[in-house]
Protein backbone atom coordinates (compact mmCIF):
# COMPACT_ATOMS: atom_id res chain seq x y z
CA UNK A 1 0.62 3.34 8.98
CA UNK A 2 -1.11 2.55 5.59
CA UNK A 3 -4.30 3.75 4.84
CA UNK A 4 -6.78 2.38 2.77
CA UNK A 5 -6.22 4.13 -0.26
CA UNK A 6 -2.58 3.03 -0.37
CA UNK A 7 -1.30 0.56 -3.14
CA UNK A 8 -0.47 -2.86 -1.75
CA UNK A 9 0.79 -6.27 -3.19
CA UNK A 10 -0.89 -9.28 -3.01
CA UNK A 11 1.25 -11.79 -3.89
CA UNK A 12 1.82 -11.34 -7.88
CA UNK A 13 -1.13 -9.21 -7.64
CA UNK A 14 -0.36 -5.16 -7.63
CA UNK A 15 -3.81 -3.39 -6.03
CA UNK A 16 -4.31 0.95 -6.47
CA UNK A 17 -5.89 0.72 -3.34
CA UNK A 18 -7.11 -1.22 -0.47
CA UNK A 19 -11.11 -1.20 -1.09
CA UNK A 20 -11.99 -4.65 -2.68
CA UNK A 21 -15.16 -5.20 -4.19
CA UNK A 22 -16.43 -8.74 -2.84
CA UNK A 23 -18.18 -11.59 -4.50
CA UNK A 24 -21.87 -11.22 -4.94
CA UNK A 25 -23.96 -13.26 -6.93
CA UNK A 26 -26.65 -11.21 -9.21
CA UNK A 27 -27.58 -14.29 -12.05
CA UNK A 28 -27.39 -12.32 -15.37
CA UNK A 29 -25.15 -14.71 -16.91
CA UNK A 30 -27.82 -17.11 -19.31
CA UNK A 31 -26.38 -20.24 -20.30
CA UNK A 32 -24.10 -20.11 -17.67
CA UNK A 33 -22.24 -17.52 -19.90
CA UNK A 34 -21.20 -13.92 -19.11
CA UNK A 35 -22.81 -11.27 -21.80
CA UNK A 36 -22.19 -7.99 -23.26
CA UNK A 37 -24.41 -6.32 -19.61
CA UNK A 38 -21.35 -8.53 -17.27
CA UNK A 39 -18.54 -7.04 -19.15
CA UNK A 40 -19.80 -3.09 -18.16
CA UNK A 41 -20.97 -4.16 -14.69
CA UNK A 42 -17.89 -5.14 -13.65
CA UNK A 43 -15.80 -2.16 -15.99
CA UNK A 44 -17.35 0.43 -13.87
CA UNK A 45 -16.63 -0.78 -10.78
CA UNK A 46 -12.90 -1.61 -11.98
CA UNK A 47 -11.74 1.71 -9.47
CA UNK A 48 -11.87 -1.03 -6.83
CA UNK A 49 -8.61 -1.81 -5.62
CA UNK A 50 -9.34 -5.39 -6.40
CA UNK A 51 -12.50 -6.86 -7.97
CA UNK A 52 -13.46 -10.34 -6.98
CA UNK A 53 -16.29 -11.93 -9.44
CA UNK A 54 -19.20 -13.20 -8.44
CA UNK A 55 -19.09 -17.02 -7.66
CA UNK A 56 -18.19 -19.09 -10.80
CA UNK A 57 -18.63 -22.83 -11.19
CA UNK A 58 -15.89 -25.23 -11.72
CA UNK A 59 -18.00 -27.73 -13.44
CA UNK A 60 -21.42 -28.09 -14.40
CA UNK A 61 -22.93 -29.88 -11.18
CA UNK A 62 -21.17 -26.84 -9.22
CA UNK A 63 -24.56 -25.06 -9.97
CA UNK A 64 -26.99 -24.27 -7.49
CA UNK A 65 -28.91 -20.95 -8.70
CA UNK A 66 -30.16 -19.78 -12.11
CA UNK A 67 -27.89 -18.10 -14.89
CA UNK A 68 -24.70 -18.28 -12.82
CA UNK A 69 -21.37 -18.29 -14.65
CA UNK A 70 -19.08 -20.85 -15.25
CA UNK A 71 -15.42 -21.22 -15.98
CA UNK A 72 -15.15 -24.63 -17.77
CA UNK A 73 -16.09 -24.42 -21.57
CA UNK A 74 -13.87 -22.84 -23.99
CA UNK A 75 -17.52 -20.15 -24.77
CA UNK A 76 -17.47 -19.28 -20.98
CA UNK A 77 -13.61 -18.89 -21.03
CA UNK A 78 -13.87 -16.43 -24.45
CA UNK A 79 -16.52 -14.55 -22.64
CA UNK A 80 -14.79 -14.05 -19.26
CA UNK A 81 -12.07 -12.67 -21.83
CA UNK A 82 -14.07 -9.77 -22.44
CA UNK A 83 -14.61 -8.96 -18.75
CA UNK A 84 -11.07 -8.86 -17.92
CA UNK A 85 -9.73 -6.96 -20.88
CA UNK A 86 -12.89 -4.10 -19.80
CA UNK A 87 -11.21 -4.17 -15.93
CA UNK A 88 -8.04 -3.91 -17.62
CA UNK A 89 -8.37 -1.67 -19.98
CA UNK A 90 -9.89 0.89 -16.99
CA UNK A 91 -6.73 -0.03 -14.76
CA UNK A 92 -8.60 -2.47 -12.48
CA UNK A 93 -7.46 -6.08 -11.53
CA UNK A 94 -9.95 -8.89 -10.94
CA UNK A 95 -9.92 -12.69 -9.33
CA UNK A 96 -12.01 -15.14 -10.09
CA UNK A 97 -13.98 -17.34 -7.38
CA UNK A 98 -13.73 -20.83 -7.92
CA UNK A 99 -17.33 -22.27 -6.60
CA UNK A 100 -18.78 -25.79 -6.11
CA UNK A 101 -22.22 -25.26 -4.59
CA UNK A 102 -22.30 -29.34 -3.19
CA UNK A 103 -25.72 -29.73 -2.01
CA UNK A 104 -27.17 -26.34 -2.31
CA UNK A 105 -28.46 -27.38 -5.34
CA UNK A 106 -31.52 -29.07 -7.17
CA UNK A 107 -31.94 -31.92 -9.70
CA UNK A 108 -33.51 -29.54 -12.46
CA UNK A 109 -29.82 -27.57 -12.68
CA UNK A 110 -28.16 -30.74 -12.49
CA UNK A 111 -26.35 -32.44 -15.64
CA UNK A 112 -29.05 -35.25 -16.87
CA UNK A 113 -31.28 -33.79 -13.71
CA UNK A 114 -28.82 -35.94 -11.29
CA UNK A 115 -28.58 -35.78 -7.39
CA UNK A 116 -26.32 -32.76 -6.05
CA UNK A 117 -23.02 -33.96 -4.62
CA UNK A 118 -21.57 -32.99 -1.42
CA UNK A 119 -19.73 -34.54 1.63
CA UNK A 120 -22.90 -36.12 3.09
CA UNK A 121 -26.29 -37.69 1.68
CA UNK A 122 -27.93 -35.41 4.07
CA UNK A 123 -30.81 -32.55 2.57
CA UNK A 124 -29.56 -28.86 3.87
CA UNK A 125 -32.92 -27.01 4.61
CA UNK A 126 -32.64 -24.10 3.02
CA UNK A 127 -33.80 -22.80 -0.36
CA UNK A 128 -32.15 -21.57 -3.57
CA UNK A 129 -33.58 -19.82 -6.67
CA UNK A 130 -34.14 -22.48 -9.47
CA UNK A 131 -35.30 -19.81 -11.66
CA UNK A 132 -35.98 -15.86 -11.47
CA UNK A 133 -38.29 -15.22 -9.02
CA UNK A 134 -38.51 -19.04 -7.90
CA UNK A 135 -37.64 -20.20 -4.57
CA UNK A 136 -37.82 -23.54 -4.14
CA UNK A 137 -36.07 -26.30 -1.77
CA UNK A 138 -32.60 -27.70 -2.35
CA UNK A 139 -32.66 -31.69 -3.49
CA UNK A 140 -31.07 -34.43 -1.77
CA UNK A 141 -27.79 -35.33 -1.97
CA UNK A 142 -25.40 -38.26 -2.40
CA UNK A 143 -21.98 -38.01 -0.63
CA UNK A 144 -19.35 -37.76 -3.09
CA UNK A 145 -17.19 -41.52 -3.31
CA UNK A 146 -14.09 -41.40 -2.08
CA UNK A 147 -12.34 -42.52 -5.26
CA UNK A 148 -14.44 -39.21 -7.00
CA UNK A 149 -12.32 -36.77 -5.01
CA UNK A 150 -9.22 -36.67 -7.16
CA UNK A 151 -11.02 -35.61 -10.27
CA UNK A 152 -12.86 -32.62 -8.41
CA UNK A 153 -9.46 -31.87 -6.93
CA UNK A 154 -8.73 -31.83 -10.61
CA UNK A 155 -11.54 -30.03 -11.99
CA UNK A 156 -10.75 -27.30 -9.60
CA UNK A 157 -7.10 -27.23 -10.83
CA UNK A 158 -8.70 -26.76 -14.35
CA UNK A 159 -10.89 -24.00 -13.64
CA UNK A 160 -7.56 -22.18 -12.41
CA UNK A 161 -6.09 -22.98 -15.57
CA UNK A 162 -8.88 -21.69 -17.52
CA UNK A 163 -9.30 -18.59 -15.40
CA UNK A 164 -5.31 -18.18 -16.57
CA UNK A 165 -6.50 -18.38 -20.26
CA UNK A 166 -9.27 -16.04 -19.61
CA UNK A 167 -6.91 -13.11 -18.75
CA UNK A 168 -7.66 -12.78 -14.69
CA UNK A 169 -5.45 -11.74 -12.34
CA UNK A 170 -5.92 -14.61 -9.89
CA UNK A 171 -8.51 -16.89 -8.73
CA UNK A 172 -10.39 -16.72 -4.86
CA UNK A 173 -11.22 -20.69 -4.35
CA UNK A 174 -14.72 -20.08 -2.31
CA UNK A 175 -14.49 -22.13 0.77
CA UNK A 176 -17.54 -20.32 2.72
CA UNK A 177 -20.98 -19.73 3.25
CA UNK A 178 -22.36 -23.07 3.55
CA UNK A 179 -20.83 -24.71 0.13
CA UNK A 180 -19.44 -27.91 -1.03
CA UNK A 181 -15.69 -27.35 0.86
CA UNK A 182 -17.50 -25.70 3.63
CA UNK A 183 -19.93 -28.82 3.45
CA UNK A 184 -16.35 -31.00 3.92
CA UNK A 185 -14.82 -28.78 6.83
CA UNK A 186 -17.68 -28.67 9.40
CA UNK A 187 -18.50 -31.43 11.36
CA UNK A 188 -22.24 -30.31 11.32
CA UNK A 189 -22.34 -31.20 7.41
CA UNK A 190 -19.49 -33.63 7.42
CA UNK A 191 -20.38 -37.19 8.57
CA UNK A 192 -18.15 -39.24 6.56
CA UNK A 193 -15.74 -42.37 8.00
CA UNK A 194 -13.18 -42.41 5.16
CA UNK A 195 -10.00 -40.05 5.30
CA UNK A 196 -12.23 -37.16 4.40
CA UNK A 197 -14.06 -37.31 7.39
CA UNK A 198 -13.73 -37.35 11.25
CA UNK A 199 -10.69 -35.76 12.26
CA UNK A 200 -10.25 -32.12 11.69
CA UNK A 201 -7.00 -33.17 9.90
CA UNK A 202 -9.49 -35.03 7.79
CA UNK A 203 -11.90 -32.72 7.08
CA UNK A 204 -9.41 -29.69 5.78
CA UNK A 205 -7.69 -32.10 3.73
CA UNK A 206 -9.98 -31.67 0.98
CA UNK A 207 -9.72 -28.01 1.19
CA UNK A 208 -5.75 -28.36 1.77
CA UNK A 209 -5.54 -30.38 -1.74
CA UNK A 210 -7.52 -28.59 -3.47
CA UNK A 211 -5.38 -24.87 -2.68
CA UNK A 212 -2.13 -27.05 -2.88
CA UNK A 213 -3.14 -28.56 -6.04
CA UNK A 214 -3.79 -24.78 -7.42
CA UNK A 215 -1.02 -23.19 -6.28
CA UNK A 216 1.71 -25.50 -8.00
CA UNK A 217 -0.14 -25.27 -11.00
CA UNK A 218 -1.25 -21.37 -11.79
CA UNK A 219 1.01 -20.18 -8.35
CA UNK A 220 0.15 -19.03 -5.10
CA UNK A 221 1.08 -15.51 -5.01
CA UNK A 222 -1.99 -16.02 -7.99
CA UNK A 223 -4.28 -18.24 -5.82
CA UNK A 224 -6.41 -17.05 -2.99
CA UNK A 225 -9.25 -18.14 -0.90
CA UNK A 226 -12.34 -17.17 1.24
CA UNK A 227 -13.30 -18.53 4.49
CA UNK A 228 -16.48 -17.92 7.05
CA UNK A 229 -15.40 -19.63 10.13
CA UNK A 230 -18.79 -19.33 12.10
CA UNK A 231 -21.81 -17.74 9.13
CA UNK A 232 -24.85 -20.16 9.65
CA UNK A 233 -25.63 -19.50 5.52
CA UNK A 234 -26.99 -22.18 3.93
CA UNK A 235 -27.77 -24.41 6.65
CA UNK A 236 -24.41 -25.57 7.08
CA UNK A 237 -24.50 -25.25 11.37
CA UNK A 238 -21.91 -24.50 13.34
CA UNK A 239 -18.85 -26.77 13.57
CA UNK A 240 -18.21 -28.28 17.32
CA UNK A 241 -14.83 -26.26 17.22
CA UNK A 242 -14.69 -23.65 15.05
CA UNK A 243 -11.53 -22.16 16.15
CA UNK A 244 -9.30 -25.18 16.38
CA UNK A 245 -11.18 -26.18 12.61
CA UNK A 246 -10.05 -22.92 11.08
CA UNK A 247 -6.72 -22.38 13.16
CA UNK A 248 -5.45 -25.86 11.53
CA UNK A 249 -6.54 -24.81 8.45
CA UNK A 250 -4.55 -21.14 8.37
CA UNK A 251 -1.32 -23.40 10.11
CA UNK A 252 -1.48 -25.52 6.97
CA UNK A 253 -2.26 -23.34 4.39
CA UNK A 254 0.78 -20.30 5.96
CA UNK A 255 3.48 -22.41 4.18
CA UNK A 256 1.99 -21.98 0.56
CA UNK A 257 2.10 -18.12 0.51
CA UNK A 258 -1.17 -17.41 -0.90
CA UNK A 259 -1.84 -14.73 -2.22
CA UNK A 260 -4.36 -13.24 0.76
CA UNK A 261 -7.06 -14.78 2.63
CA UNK A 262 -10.30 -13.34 2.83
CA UNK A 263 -12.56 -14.02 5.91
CA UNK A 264 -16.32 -13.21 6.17
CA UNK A 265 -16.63 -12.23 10.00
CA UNK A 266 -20.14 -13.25 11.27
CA UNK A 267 -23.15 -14.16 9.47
CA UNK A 268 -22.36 -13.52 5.95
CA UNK A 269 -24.29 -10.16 5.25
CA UNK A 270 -25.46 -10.34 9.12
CA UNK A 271 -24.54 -9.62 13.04
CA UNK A 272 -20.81 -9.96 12.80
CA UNK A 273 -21.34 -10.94 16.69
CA UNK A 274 -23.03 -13.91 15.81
CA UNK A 275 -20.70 -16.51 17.69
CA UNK A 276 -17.50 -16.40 19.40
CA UNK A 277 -14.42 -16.44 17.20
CA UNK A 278 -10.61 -14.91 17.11
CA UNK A 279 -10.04 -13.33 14.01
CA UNK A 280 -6.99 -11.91 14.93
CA UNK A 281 -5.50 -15.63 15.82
CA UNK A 282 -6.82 -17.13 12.53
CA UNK A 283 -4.42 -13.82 10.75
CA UNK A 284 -1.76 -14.22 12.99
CA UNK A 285 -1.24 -18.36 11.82
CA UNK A 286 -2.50 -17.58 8.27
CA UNK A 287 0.80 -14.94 8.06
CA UNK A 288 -0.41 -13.42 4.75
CA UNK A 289 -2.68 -10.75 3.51
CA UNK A 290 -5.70 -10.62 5.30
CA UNK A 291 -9.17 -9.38 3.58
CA UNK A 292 -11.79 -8.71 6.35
CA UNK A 293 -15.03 -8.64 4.98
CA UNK A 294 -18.73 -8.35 6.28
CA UNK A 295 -20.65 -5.03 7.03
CA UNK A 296 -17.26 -2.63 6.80
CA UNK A 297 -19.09 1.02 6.70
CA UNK A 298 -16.60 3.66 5.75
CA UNK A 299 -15.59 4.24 9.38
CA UNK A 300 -14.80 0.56 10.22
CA UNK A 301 -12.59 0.29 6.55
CA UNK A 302 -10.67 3.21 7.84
CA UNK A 303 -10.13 2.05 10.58
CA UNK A 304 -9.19 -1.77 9.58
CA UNK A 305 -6.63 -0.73 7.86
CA UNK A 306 -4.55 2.21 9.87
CA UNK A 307 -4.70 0.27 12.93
CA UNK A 308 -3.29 -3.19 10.93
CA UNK A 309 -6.59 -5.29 12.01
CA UNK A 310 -6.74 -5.84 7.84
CA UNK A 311 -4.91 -5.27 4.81
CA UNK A 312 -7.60 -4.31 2.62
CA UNK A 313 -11.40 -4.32 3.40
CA UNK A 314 -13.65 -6.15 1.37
CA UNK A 315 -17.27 -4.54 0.54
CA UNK A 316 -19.97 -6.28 -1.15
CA UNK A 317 -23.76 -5.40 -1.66
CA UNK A 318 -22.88 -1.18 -1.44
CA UNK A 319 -20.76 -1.97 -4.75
CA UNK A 320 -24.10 -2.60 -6.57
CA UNK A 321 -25.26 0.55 -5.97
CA UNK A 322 -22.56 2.50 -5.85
CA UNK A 323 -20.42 1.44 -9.29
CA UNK A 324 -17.56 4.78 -7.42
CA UNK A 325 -17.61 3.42 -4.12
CA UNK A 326 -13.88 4.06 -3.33
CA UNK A 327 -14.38 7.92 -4.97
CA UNK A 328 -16.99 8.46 -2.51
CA UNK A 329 -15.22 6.44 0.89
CA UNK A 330 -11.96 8.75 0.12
CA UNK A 331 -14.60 12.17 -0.47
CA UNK A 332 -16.68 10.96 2.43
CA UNK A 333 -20.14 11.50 0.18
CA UNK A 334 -22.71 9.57 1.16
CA UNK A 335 -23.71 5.80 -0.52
CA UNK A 336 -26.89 5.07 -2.77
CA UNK A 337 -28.89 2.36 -1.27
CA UNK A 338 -29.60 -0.84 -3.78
CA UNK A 339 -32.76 -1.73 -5.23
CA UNK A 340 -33.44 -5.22 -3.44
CA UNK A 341 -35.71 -6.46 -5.83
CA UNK A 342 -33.44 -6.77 -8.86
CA UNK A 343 -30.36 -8.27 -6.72
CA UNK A 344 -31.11 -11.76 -8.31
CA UNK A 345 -31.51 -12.21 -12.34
CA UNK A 346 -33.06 -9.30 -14.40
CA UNK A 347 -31.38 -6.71 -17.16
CA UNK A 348 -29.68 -3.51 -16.75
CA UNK A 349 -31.97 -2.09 -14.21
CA UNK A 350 -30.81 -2.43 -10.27
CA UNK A 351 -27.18 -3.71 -12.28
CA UNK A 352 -25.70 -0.90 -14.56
CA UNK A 353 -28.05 2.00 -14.53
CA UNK A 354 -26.96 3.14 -10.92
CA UNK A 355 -25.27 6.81 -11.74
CA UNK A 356 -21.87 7.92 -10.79
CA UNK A 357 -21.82 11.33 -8.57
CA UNK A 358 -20.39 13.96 -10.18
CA UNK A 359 -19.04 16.32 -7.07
CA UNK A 360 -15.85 18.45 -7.89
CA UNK A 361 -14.43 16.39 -4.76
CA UNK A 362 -14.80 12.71 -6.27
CA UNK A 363 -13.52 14.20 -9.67
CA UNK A 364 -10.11 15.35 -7.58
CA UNK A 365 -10.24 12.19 -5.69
């Protein structure tokens, strides 16, 4: 059986090991624009098996926090550059995600302080950060038109071009956690009556489009996405039938060969018991790589992976403080704890200062 410190391929995507670093959003990117402190955040953590960038707007309304990256000018394109030639250079590999926040959002981070978008004009309650250190309540927002949807199936086609340009690997489309194709595929967010809307063949076919559209265009052993078939993040409630919603979803997606599927099981960076749901079905009609993700100690990554419940293990918020997390799983040393206050905007502190260990073991390892 593998083991999770075996190589494995990912569509066109060659990983050293199985341990992936997950997407987690830390806002150090001003003017939307990844600096010089970006490029050696992610270059020490390049041991990862596969590194998976924080979430990364497609367009400028995709914004719903403070100093998060984009992926659609040619200055955020150049400095993405820089990142992937550091991961590179160190032998890593690194995706992209591909992120439209919908209506997690407010007007101040909109272009020309506008209304969010998303599938419905309904307000989610829930709050976002506006600006370091301030919390505030997401806007209103007006349900994207119907005849709008082919140029944000578009834009998202363009971001995967530019994330091409910009020397990554692949891209991860972010379909979870409460966002704007999240905000299309439940019917708790979804109350539309035109062909977006209703059916569950309806409300994937956004989502469908969108990794169809990016697939013939970049590839799909290059294109990837994340799911989080039950997480109540973001407000987004739970969908009448999750299973049958996501199920449909894998079935459709299974002929495209994507490059892997990640899936946040549970609340995303909560009880992973949260609410009935069959991960194992969802794999089995996906038929691709499968990332499981969502409180994976070392014990539970070992064990994904020997016993074929996963093909890799995604790990998010121990990454921050741990920059030589797979050193340490395959040593079994023990993992720093993070500095909570400085997960969201700052410098260096709580982002690149965290140490490497130096035992004799990890340096074998």
């Amino acid at each position: 059986m593998p083991t999770l410190f075996d190589p494995v391929r990912f569509g066109e995507i060659q990983l050293a090991n199985r341990v992936v670093m997950a997407p987690l959003t830390r806002n150090r990117s001003p003017r939307q624009t990844p600096q010089a402190l970006n490029v050696e955040y992610y270059r020490q953590r390049a041991s990862a098996g596969l590194l998976i960038t924080e979430a990364t707007q497609i367009r400028p309304d995709g914004q719903g926090y403070f100093d998060t990256p984009g992926i659609h000018s040619p200055e955020q394109i150049a400095a993405w550059k820089q990142v992937t030639d550091a991961v590179h250079a160190e032998g890593g590999k690194i995706v992209v995600q591909l992120w439209h926040v919908g209506r997690i959002s407010v007007k101040r981070l909109q272009p020309g302080g506008q209304q969010p978008v998303s599938s419905t004009g309904r307000a989610a309650k829930t709050r976002t950060y506006a600006a370091h250190g301030e919390l505030v309540p997401t806007d209103e927002p007006r349900a994207l038109a119907t005849h709008e949807i082919p140029q944000l199936i578009a834009d998202y086609v363009q971001a995967a071009k530019n994330a091409m340009a910009a020397g990554f690997d692949g891209i991860e489309v972010h379909g979870a956690n409460g966002y704007l194709l999240e905000q299309f595929l439940r019917d708790s967010a979804n109350d539309r009556d035109d062909e977006y809307g209703g059916s569950i063949e309806n409300r994937a076919r956004l989502l469908i489009e969108v990794m169809t559209a990016i697939a013939g265009t970049i590839g799909a052993g290059r294109t990837a996405l994340r799911l989080s078939p039950v997480t109540p993040a973001n407000d987004i409630g739970q969908d009448s039938n999750p299973q049958a919603l996501f199920n449909y979803v894998a079935d459709q997606l299974s002929p495209l060969k994507l490059a892997f599927l990640e899936v946040v099981e549970g609340a995303t960076g909560g009880p992973r018991d949260i609410a009935p749901f069959d991960y194992a079905e969802l794999r089995r009609r996906f038929n691709g790589p499968y990332i499981a993700n969502n409180g994976y100690d070392r014990a539970m990554a070992l064990e994904a992976v020997t016993s074929g419940k996963a093909d890799a293990v995604a790990i998010g918020r121990p990454f921050i403080a741990n920059p030589d997390l797979v050193a340490r799983i395959r040593a079994d040393q023990p993992w720093a704890l993070p500095h909570k206050e400085t997960f969201y905007g700052g410098g260096a502190e709580g982002y690149t200062d965290y140490p490497a260990l130096d035992y004799p073991a990890l340096r074998q390892a």
